[in-house]
C-alpha atoms as a PDB file:
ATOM      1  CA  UNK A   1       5.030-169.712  44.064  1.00  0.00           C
ATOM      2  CA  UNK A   2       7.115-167.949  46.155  1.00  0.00           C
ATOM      3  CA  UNK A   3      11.124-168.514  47.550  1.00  0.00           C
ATOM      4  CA  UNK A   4      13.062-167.486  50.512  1.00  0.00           C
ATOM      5  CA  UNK A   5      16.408-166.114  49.555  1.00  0.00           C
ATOM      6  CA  UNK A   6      19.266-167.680  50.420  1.00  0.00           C
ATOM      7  CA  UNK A   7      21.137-164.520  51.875  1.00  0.00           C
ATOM      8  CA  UNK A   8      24.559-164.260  53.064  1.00  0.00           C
ATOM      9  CA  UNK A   9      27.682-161.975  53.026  1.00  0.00           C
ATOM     10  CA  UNK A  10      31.378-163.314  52.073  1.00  0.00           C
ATOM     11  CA  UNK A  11      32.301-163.901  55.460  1.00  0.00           C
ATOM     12  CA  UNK A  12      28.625-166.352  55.581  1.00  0.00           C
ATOM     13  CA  UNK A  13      29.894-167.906  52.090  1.00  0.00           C
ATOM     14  CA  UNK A  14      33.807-168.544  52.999  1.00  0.00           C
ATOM     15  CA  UNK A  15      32.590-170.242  55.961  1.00  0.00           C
ATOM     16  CA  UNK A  16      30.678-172.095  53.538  1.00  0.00           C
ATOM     17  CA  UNK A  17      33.180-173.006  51.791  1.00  0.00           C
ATOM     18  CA  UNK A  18      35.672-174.023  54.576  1.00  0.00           C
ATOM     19  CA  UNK A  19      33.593-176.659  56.104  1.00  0.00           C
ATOM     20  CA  UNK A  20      32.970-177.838  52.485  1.00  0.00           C
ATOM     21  CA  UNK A  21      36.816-178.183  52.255  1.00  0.00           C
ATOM     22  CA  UNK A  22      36.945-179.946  55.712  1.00  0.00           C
ATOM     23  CA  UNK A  23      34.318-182.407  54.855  1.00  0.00           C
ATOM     24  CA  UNK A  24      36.179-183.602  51.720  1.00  0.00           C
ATOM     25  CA  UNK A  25      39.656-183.869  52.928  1.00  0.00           C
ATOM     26  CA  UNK A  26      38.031-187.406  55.091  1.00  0.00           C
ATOM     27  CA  UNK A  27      36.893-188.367  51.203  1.00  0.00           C
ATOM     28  CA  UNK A  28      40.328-188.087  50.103  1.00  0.00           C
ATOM     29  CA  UNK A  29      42.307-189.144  53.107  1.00  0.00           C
ATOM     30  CA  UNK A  30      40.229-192.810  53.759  1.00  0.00           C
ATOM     31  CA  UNK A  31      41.006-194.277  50.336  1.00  0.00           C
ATOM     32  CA  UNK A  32      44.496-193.049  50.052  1.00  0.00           C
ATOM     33  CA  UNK A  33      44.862-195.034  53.896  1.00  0.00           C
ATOM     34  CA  UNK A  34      43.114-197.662  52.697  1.00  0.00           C
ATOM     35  CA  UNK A  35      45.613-198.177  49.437  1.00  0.00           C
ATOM     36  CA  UNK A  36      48.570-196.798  50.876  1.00  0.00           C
ATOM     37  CA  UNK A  37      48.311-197.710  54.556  1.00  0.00           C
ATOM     38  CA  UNK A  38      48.842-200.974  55.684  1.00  0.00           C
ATOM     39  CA  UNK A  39      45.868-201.077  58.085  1.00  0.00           C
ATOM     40  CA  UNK A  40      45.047-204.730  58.097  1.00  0.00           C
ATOM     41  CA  UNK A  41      41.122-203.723  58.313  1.00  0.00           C
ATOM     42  CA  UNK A  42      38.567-206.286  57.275  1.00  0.00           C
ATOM     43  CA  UNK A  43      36.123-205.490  54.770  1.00  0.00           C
ATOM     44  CA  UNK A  44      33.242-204.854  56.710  1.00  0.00           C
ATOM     45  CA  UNK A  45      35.610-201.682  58.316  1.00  0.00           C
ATOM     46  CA  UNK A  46      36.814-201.025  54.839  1.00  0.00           C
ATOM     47  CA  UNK A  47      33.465-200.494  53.722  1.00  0.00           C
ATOM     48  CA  UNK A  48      31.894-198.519  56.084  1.00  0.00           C
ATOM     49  CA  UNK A  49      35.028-196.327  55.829  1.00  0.00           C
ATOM     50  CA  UNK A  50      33.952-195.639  52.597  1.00  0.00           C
ATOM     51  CA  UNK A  51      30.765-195.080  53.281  1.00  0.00           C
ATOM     52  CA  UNK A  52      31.858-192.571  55.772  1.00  0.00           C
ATOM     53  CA  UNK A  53      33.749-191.025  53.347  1.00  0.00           C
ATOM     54  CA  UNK A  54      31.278-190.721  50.548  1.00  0.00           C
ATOM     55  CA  UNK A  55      28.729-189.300  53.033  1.00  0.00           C
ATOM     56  CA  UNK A  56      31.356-186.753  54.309  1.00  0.00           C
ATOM     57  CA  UNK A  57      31.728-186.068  50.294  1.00  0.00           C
ATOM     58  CA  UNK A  58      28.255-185.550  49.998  1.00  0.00           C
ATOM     59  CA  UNK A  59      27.537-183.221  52.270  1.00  0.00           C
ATOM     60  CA  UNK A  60      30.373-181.239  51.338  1.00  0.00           C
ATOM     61  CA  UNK A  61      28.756-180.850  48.146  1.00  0.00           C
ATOM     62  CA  UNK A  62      25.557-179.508  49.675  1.00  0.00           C
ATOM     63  CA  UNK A  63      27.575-176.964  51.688  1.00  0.00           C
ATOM     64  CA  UNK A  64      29.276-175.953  48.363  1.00  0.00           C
ATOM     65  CA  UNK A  65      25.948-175.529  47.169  1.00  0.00           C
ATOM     66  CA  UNK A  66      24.534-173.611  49.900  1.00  0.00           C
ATOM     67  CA  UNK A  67      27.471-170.867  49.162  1.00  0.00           C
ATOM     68  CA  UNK A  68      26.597-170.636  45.465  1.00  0.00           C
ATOM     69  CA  UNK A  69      22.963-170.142  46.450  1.00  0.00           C
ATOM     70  CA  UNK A  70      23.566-167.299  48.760  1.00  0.00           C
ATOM     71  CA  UNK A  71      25.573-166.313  46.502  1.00  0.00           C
ATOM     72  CA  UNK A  72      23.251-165.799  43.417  1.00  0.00           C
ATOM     73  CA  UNK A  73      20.325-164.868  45.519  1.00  0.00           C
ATOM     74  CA  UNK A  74      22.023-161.855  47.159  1.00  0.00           C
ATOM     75  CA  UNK A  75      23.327-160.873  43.771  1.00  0.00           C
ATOM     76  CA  UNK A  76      19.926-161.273  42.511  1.00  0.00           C
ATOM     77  CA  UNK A  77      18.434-159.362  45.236  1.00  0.00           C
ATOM     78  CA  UNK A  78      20.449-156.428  44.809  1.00  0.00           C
ATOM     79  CA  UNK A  79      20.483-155.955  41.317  1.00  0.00           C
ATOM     80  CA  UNK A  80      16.791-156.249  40.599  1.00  0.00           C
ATOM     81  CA  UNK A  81      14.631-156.714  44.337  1.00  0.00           C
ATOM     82  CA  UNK A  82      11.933-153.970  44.906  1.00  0.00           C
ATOM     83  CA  UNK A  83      10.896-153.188  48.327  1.00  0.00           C
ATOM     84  CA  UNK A  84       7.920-154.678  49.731  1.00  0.00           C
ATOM     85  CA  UNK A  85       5.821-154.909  53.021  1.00  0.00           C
ATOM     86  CA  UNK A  86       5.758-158.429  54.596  1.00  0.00           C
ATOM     87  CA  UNK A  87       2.361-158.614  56.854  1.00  0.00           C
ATOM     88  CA  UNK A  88       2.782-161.407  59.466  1.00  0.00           C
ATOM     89  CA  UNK A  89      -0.469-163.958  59.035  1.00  0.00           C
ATOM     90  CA  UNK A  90       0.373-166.449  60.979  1.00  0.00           C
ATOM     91  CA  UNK A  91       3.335-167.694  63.551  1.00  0.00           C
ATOM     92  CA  UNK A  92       4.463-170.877  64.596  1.00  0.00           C
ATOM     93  CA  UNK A  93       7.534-171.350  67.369  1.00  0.00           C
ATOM     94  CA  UNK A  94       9.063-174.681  67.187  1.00  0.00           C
ATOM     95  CA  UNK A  95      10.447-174.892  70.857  1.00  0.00           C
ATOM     96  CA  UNK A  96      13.979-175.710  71.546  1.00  0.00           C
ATOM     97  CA  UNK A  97      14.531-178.812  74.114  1.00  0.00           C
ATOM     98  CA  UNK A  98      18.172-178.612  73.846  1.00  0.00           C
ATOM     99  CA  UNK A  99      19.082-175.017  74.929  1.00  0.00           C
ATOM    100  CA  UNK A 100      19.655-174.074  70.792  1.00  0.00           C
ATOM    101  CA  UNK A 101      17.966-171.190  69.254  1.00  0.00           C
ATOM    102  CA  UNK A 102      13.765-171.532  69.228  1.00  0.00           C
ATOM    103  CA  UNK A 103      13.139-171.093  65.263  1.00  0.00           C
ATOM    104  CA  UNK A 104       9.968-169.431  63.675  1.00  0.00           C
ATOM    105  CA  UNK A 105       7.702-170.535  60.813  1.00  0.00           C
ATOM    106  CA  UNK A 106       5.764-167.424  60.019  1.00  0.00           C
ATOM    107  CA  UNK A 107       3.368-167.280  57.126  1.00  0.00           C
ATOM    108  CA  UNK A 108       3.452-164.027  55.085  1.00  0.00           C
ATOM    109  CA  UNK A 109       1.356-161.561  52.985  1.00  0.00           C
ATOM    110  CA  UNK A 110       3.633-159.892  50.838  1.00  0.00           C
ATOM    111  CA  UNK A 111       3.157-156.698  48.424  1.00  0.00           C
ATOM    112  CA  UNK A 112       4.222-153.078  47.387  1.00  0.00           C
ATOM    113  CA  UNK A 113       4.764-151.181  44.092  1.00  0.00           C
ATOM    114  CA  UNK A 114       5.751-153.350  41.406  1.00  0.00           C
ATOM    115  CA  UNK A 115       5.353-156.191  43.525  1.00  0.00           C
ATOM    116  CA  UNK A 116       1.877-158.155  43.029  1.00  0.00           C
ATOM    117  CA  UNK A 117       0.236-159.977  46.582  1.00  0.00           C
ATOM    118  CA  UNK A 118       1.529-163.390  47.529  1.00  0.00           C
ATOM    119  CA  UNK A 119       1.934-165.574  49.954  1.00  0.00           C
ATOM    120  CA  UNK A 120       5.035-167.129  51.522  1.00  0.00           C
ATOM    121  CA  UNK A 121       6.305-168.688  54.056  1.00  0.00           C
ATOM    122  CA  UNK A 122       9.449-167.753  56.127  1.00  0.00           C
ATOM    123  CA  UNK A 123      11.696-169.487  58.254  1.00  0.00           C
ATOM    124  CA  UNK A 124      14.094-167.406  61.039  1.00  0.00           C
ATOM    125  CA  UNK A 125      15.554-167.948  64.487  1.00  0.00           C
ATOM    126  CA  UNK A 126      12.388-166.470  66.448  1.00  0.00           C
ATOM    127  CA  UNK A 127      12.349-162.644  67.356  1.00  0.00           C
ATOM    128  CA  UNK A 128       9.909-160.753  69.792  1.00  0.00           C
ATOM    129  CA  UNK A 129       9.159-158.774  66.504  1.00  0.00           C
ATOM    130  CA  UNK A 130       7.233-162.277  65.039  1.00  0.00           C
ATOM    131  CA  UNK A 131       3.413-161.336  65.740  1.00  0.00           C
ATOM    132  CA  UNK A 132       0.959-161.954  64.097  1.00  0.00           C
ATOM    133  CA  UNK A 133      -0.368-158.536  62.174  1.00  0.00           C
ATOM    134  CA  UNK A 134       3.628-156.796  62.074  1.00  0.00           C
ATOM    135  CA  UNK A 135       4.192-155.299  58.722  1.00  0.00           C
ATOM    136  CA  UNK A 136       7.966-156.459  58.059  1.00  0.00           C
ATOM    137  CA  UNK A 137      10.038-154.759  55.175  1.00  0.00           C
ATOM    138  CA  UNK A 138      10.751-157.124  52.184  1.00  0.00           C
ATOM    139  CA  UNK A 139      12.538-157.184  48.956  1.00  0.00           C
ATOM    140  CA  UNK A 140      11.279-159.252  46.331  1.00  0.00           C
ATOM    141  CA  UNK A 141      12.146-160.060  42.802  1.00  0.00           C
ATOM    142  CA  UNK A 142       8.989-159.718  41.470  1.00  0.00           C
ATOM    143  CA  UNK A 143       9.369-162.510  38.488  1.00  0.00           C
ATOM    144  CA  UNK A 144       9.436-165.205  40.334  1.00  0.00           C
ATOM    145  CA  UNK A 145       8.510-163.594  44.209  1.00  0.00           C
ATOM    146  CA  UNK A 146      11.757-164.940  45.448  1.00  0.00           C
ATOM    147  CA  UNK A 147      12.302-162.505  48.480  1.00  0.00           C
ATOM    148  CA  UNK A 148      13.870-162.081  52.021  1.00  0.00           C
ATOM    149  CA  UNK A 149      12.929-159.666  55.350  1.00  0.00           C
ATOM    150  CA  UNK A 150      15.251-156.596  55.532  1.00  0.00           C
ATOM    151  CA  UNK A 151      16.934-156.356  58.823  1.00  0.00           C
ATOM    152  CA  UNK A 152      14.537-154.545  61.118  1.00  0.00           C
END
């Protein structure tokens, strides 16, 4: 079994962490209108401002999240990731219809010293470098093949 890292620099986690803020301040602001405001809403628009707000709470959980992941996996990477040789197997472009970045599944054979063969998968914003048979530099934490492509 094999993960992609998480990988990210402060500047990736703050970010992180601002729109975290941004999506909780709606979680706290809706209730404390709807017991301090006199809004005179009825209770189907109290309750799907609520709803609103506990999705808005939710995902600013996950974006929390996403910061402490990126976090420990960089960490994690540094500390105890070997390099590695990624060899591109297979590539799959989903195409963009609405002008945003074209992303790339590509399916990887992975190994080097220390680091035993797998197999992973790896998702990226597509690059011309994303052909099938390019060897790609990896590092990998060997004891559980969590691992990420080195900037090329």
């Amino acid at each position: 079994m094999s993960r992609q890292a998480s990988i990210g620099g402060r500047g990736s986690r703050f970010a992180l962490r601002v729109l975290a803020v941004s999506l909780w301040l709606p979680a706290l602001i809706v209730p404390g209108l709807l017991i301090f405001g006199e809004l005179g809403w009825s209770w189907w628009q109290v309750a799907l401002a609520l709803a609103g707000a506990g999705v808005s709470a939710f995902f600013g959980l996950g974006s929390w999240w996403d910061a402490d992941d990126q976090k420990q996996d960089t960490a994690r990477l540094l500390a105890v990731g070997r390099p590695a040789v990624a060899e591109v197997v297979a590539v799959e472009v989903e195409e963009s219809h609405d002008e945003s970045t074209e992303m790339a599944w590509l399916s990887l054979r992975i190994a080097g010293a220390g680091v035993p063969e797998f197999e992973a998968d790896y998702r990226a914003a597509n690059q011309p470098e994303f052909r099938v048979g390019v060897r790609l530099l990896a590092t990998v934490d060997p004891a559980d093949n969590l691992f990420t492509l080195r900037p090329f």
